[in-house]
Protein backbone atom coordinates (compact mmCIF):
# COMPACT_ATOMS: atom_id res chain seq x y z
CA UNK A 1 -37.13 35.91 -5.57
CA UNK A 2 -38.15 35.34 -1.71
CA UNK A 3 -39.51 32.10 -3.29
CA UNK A 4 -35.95 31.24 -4.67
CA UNK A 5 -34.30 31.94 -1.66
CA UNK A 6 -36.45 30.31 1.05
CA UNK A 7 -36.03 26.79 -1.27
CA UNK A 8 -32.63 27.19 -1.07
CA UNK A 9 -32.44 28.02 2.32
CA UNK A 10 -34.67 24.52 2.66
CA UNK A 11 -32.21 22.89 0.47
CA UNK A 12 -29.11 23.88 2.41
CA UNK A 13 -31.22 22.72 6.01
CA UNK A 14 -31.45 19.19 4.36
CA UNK A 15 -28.31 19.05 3.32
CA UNK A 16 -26.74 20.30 6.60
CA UNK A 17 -28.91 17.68 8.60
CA UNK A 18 -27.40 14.14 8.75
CA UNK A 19 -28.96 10.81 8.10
CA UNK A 20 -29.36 9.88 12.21
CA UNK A 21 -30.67 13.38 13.09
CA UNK A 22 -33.41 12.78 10.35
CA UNK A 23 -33.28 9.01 11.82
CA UNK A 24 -33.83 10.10 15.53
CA UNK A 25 -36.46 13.20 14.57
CA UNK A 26 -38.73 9.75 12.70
CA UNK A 27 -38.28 8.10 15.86
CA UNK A 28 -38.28 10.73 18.25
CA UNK A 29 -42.08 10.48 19.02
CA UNK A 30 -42.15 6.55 19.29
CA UNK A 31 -42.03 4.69 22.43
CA UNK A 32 -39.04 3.31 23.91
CA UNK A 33 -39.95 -0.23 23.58
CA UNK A 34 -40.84 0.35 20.03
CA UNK A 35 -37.66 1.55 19.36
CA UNK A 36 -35.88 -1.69 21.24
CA UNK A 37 -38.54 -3.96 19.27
CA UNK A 38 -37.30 -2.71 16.53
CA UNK A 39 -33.72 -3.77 17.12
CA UNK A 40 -34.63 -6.84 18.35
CA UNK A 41 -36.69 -7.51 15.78
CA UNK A 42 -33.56 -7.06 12.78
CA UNK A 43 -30.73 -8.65 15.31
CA UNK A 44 -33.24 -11.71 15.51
CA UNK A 45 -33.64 -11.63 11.64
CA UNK A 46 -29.64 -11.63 10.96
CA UNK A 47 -28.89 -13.95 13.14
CA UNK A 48 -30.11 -16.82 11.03
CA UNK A 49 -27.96 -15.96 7.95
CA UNK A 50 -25.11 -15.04 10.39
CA UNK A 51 -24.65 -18.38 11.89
CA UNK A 52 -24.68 -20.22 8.76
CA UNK A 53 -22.30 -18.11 7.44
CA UNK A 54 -19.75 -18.22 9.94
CA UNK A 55 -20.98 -22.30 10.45
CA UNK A 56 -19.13 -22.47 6.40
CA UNK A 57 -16.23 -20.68 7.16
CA UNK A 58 -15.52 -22.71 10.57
CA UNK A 59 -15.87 -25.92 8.26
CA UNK A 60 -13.62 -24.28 5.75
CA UNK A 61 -11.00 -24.09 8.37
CA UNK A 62 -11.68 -27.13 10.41
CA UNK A 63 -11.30 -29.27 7.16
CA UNK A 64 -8.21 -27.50 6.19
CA UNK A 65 -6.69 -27.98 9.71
CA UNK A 66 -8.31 -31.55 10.62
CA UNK A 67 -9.47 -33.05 7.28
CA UNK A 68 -9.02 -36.20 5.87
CA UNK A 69 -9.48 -36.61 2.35
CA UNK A 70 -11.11 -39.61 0.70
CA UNK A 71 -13.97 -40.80 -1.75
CA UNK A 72 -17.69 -41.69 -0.84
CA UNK A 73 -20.23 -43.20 -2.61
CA UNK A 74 -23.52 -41.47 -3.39
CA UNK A 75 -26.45 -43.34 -1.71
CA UNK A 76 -29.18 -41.52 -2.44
CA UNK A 77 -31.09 -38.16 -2.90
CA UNK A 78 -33.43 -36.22 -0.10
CA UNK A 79 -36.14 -33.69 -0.79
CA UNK A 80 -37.76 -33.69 -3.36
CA UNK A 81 -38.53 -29.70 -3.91
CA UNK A 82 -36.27 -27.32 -2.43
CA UNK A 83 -33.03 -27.47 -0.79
CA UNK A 84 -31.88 -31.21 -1.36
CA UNK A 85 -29.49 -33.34 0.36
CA UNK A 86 -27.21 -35.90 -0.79
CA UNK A 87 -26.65 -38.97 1.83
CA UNK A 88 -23.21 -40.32 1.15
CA UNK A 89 -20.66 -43.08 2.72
CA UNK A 90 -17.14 -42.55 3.18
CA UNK A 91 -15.03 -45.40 2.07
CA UNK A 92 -12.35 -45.89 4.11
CA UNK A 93 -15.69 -45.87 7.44
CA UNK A 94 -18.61 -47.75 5.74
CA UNK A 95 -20.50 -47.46 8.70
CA UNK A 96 -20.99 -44.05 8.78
CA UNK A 97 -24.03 -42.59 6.90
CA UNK A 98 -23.66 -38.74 6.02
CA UNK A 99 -25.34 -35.53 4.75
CA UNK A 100 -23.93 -33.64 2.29
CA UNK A 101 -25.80 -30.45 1.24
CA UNK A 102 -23.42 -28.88 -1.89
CA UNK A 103 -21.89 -31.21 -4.67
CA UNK A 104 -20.91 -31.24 -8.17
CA UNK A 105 -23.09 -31.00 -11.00
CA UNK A 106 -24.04 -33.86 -12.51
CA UNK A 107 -23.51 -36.68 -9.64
CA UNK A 108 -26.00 -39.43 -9.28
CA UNK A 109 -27.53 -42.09 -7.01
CA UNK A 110 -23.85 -44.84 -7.40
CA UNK A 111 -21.07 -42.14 -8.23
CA UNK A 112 -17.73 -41.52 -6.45
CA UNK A 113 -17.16 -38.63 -5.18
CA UNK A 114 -13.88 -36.99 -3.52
CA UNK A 115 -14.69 -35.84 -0.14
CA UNK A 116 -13.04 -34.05 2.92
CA UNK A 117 -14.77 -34.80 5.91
CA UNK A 118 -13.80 -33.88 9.66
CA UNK A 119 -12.99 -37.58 11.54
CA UNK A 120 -14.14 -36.61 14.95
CA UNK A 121 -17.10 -35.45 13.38
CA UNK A 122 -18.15 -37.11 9.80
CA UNK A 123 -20.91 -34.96 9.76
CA UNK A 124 -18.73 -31.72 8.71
CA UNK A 125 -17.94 -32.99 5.48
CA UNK A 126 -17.52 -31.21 1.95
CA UNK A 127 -17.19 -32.56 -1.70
CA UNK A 128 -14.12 -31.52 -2.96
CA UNK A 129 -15.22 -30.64 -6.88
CA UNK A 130 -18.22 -28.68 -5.49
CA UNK A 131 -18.48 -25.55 -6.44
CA UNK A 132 -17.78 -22.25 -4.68
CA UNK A 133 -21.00 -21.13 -4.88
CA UNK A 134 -24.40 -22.76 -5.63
CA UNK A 135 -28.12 -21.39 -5.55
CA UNK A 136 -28.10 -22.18 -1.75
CA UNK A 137 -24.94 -20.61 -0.91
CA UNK A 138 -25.79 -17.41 -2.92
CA UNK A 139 -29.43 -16.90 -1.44
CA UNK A 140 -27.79 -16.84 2.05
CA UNK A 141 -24.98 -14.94 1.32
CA UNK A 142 -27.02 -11.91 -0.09
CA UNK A 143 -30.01 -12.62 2.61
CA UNK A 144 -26.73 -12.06 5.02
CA UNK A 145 -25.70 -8.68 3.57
CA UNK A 146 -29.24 -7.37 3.29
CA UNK A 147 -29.82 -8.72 6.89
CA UNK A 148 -26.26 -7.27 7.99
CA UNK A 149 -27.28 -3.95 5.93
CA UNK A 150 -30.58 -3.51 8.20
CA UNK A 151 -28.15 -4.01 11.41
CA UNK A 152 -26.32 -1.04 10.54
CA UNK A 153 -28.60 1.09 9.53
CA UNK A 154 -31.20 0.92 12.58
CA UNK A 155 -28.73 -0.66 15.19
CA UNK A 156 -26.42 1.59 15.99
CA UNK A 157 -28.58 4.80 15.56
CA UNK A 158 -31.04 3.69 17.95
CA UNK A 159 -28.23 2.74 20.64
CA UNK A 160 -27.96 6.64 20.06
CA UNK A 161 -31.52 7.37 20.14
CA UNK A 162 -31.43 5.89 23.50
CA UNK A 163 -28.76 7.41 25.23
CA UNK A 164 -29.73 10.68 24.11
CA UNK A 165 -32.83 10.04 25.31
CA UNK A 166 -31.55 8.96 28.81
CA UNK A 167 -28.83 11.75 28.49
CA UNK A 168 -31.37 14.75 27.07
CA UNK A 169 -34.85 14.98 28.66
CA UNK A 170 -35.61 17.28 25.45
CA UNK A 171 -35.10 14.38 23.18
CA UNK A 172 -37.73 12.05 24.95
CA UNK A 173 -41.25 11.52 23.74
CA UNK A 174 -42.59 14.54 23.40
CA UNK A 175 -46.05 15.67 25.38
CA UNK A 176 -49.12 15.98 22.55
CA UNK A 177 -50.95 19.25 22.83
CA UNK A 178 -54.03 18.09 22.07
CA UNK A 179 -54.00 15.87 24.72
CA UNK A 180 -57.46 16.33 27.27
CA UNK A 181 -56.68 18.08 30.13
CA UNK A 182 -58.75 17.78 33.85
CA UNK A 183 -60.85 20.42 35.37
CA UNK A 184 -58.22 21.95 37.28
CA UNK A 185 -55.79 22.20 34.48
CA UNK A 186 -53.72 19.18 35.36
CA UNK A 187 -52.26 16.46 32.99
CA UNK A 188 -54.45 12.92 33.49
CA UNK A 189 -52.77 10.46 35.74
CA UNK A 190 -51.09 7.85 33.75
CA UNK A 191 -52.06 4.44 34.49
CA UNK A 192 -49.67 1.45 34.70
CA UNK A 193 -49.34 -0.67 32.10
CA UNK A 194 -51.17 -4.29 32.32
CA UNK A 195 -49.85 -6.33 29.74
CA UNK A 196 -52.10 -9.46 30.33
CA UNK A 197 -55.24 -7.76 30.62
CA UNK A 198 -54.60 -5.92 27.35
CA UNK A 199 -53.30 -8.59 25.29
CA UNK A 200 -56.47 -10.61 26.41
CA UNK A 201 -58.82 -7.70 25.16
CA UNK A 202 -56.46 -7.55 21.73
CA UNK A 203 -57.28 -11.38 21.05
CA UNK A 204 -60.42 -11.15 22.46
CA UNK A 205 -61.31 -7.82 19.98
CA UNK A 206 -59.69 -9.73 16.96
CA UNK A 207 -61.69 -13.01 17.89
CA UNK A 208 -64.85 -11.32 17.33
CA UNK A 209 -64.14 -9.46 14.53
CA UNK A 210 -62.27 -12.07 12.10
CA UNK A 211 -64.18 -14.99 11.15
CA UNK A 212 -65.91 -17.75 13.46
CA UNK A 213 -64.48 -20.30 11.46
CA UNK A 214 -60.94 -18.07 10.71
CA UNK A 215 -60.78 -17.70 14.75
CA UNK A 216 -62.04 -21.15 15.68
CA UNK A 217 -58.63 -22.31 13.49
CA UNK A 218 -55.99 -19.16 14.31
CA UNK A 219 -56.69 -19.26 18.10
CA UNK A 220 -58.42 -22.81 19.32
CA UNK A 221 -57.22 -25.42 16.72
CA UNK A 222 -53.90 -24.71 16.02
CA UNK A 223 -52.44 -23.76 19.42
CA UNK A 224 -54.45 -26.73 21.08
CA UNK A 225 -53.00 -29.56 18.91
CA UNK A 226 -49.04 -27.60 19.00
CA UNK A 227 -49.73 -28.20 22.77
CA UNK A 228 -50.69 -31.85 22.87
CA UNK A 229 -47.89 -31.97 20.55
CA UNK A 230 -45.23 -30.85 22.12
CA UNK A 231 -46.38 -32.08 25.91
CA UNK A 232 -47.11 -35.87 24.17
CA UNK A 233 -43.92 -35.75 23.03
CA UNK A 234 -42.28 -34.33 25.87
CA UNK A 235 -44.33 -37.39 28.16
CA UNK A 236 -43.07 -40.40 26.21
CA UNK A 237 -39.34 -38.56 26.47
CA UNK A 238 -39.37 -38.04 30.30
CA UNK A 239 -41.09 -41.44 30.73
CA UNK A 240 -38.40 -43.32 29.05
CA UNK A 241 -35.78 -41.38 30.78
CA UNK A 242 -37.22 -42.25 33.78
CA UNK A 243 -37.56 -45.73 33.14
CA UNK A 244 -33.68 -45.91 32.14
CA UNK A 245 -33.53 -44.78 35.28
CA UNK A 246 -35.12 -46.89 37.59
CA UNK A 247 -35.52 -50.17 35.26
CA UNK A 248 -32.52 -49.88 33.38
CA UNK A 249 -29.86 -52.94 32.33
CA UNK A 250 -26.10 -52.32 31.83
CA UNK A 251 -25.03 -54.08 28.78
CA UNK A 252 -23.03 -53.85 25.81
CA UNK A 253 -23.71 -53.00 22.32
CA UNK A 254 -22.63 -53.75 18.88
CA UNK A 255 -22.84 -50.86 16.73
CA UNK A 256 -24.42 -51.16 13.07
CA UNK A 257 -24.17 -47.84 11.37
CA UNK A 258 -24.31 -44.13 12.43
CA UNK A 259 -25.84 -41.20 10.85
CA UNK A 260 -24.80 -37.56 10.62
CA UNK A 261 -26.70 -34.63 9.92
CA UNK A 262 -24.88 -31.02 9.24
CA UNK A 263 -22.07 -30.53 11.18
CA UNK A 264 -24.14 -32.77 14.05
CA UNK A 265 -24.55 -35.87 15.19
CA UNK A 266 -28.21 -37.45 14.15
CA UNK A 267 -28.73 -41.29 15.23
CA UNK A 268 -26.70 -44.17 15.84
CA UNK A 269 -27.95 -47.47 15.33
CA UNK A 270 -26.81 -51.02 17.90
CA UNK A 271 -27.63 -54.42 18.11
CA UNK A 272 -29.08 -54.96 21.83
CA UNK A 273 -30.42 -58.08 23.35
CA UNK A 274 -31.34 -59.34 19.70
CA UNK A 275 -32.96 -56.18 18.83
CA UNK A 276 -32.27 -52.93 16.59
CA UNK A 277 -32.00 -49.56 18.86
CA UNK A 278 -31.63 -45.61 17.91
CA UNK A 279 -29.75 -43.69 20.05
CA UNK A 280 -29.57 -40.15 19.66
CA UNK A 281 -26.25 -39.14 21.32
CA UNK A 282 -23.50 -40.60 21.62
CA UNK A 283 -19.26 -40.19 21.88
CA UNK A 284 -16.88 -40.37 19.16
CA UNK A 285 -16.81 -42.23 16.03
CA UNK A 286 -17.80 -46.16 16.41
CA UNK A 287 -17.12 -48.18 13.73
CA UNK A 288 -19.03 -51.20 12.31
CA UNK A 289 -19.64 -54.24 15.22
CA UNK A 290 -17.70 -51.86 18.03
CA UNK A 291 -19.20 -52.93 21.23
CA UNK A 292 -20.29 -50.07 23.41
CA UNK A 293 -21.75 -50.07 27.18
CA UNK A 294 -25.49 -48.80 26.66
CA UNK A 295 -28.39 -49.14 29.71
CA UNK A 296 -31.68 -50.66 27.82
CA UNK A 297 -35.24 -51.95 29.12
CA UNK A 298 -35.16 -55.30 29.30
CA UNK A 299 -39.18 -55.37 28.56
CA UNK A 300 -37.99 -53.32 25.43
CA UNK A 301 -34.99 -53.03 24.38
CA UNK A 302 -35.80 -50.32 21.62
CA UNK A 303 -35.51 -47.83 24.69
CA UNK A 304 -31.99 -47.31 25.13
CA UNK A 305 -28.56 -44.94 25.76
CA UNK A 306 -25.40 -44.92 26.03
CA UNK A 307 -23.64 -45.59 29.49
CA UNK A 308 -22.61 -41.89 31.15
CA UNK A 309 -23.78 -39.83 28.30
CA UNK A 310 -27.27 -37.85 28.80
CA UNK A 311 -29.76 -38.39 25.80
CA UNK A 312 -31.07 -35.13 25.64
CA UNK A 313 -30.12 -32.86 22.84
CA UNK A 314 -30.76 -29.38 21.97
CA UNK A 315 -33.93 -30.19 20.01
CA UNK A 316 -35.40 -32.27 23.44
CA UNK A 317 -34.91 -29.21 25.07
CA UNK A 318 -36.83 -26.71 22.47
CA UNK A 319 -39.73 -28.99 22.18
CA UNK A 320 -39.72 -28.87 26.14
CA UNK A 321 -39.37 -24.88 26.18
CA UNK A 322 -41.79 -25.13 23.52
CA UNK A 323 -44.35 -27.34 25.42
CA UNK A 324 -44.48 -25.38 28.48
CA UNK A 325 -44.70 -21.94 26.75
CA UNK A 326 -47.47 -23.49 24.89
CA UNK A 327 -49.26 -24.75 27.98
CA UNK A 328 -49.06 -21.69 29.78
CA UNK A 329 -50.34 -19.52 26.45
CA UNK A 330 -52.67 -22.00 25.19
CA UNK A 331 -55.40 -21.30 27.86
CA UNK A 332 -54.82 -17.48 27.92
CA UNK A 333 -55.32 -17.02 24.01
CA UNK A 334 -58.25 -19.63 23.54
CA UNK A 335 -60.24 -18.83 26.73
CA UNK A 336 -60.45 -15.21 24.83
CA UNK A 337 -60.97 -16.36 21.65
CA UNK A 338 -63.89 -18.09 22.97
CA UNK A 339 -65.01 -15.04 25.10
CA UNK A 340 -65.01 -12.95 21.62
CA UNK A 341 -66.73 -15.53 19.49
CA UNK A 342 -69.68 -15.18 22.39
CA UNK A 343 -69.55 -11.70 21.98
CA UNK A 344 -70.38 -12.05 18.44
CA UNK A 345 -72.86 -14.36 18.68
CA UNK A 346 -74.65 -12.05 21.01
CA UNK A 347 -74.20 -9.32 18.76
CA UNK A 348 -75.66 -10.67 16.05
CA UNK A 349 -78.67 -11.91 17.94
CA UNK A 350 -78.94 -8.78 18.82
CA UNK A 351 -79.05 -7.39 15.31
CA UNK A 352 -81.49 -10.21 14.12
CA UNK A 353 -83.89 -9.26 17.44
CA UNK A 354 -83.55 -5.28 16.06
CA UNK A 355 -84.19 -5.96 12.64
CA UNK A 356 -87.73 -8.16 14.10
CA UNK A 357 -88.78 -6.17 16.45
CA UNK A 358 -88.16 -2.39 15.58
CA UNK A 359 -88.00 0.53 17.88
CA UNK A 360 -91.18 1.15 19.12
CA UNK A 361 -92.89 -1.71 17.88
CA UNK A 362 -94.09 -4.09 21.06
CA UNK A 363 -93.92 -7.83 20.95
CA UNK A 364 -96.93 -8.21 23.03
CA UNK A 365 -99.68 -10.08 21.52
CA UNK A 366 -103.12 -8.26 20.69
């Protein structure tokens, strides 16, 4: 009987207690920058899915306000496993070469298709048979509600957590009693964190306890060649910046073709001083043998830009970001990779002198 009733007194304090107070009691002994991590951690994860989401519906209603419709013809397939894409050209704008990621069943390389594409930008383009939803559409749609689902469910209780915590000094981490105490019966001072220090321990500790060959890869190879990577790449684009700069002709331009990616502009390709150039920005839509005013290296007349419009685009700037995060990590994460690898060498030496020589045995010759 007192059995009966304490379960359902157990039952009824479950049932009373809501989801966050069970949420916030989990959580309640974690630190506060766990708790943010966490956050962090599922905003950054949803906000992939969430911008290509809301990138479809702003092409839905672009092309419904701005579209033009016409047909393309099917130039050819890309990727081979995987998401593909279909490279088409509109017909009534030869000139322009353009991605197209979702497309009837069926097409091949030399079919029509019916297209609505976005003139100021041909790159925002959709086939007009295509169905509603494909495999690609469908994997981000329910990657977006799971990734949306995780949002709600840790987001806004942890705001909560927070304030509470800021609000209620008896909902902040709580003291553990079997915490060491000094002689005098106070608590032990609390030392500052020192995140570099530590972190250079962590990777030194997980250096020289992985593999040699396993760390040698994780924390020498593979951030040492993503920085000469990124800064080689990052040289030859400031140096021809530069040189447009300082060496650079005024001249114009007869355009050949351009190429769109998604929604983007990807290269456009002129005629300059007898040679073929790339240029990676550029403004509006030019059409086949359009002159434009570019500035080109006479000693090379590859190198080139248009006139007034900066040739930087969002990827030059991550692969600089990228470079000089890498440059300032690189050292820091191989210098103690290297410092744990010599700690394991010297421990096994060690080891191999113990097993030789035992304790108490002397290495002195007779």
């Amino acid at each position: 009987m007192l059995a009966a009733t304490m379960s359902s007194f157990t039952d009824n304090d479950r049932v009373k207690r809501s989801w966050f107070d069970r949420f916030a009691e989990h959580n309640r002994d974690r630190r506060t920058r766990s708790v943010v991590g966490n956050m962090l951690l599922v905003l950054a994860i949803a906000a992939v899915p969430t911008w290509l989401s809301v990138e479809h519906l702003r092409t839905f209603a672009i092309l419904e306000e701005h579209g033009v419709r016409t047909s393309a013809e099917v130039l050819a397939f890309e990727g081979a496993r995987g998401p593909r894409t279909m490279m088409i050209s509109p017909d009534d704008n030869p000139s322009v070469f353009t991605r197209l990621n979702h497309w009837p069943r069926g097409t091949e390389v030399g079919d029509t298709l019916e297209i609505t594409y976005d003139p100021a930008n041909p790159g925002r383009v959709m086939a007009v048979d295509a169905p509603a939803v494909d495999a690609s559409i469908a994997i981000v749609a329910l990657f977006e509600i799971g990734a949306l689902g995780l949002v709600a469910v840790l987001v806004p209780p942890g705001l909560v957590l927070l304030v509470r915590r800021v609000r209620d000094p008896a909902w902040r981490r709580r003291s553990d009693p079997g915490a060491s105490t000094g002689r005098d019966g106070r608590q032990p001072r609390r030392h500052r964190l020192v995140w570099v220090p530590g972190a250079w321990r962590r990777i030194r500790h997980e250096a020289q306890e992985q593999g040699a060959w396993t760390s040698i890869l994780v924390f020498a190879v593979t951030p040492i060649t993503f920085t000469l990577l990124c800064v080689g790449v990052t040289v030859v684009e400031v140096r021809d910046l530069v040189a447009l700069d300082e060496r650079g002709v005024a001249a114009q331009a007869e355009v050949l073709g351009s190429e769109w990616g998604s929604n983007r502009q990807d290269r456009l390709m002129v005629w300059v001083d007898g040679e073929e150039s790339w240029i990676t920005r550029w403004t509006g839509v030019p059409r086949y043998g359009d002159p434009i005013d570019v500035i080109y290296l006479p000693e090379n007349p590859r190198v080139a830009r248009q006139a007034g419009v900066f040739p930087w685009g969002p990827a030059q700037f991550v692969l600089v970001a990228a470079g000089i995060v890498s440059v300032i990590t690189t050292p820091f994460v191989t210098s103690a990779a290297i410092a744990g690898l010599l700690a394991r060498a010297a421990r096994a030496h060690g080891r191999r002198s113990a097993e030789r020589y035992p304790t108490g045995q002397s290495t002195e010759l007779p």
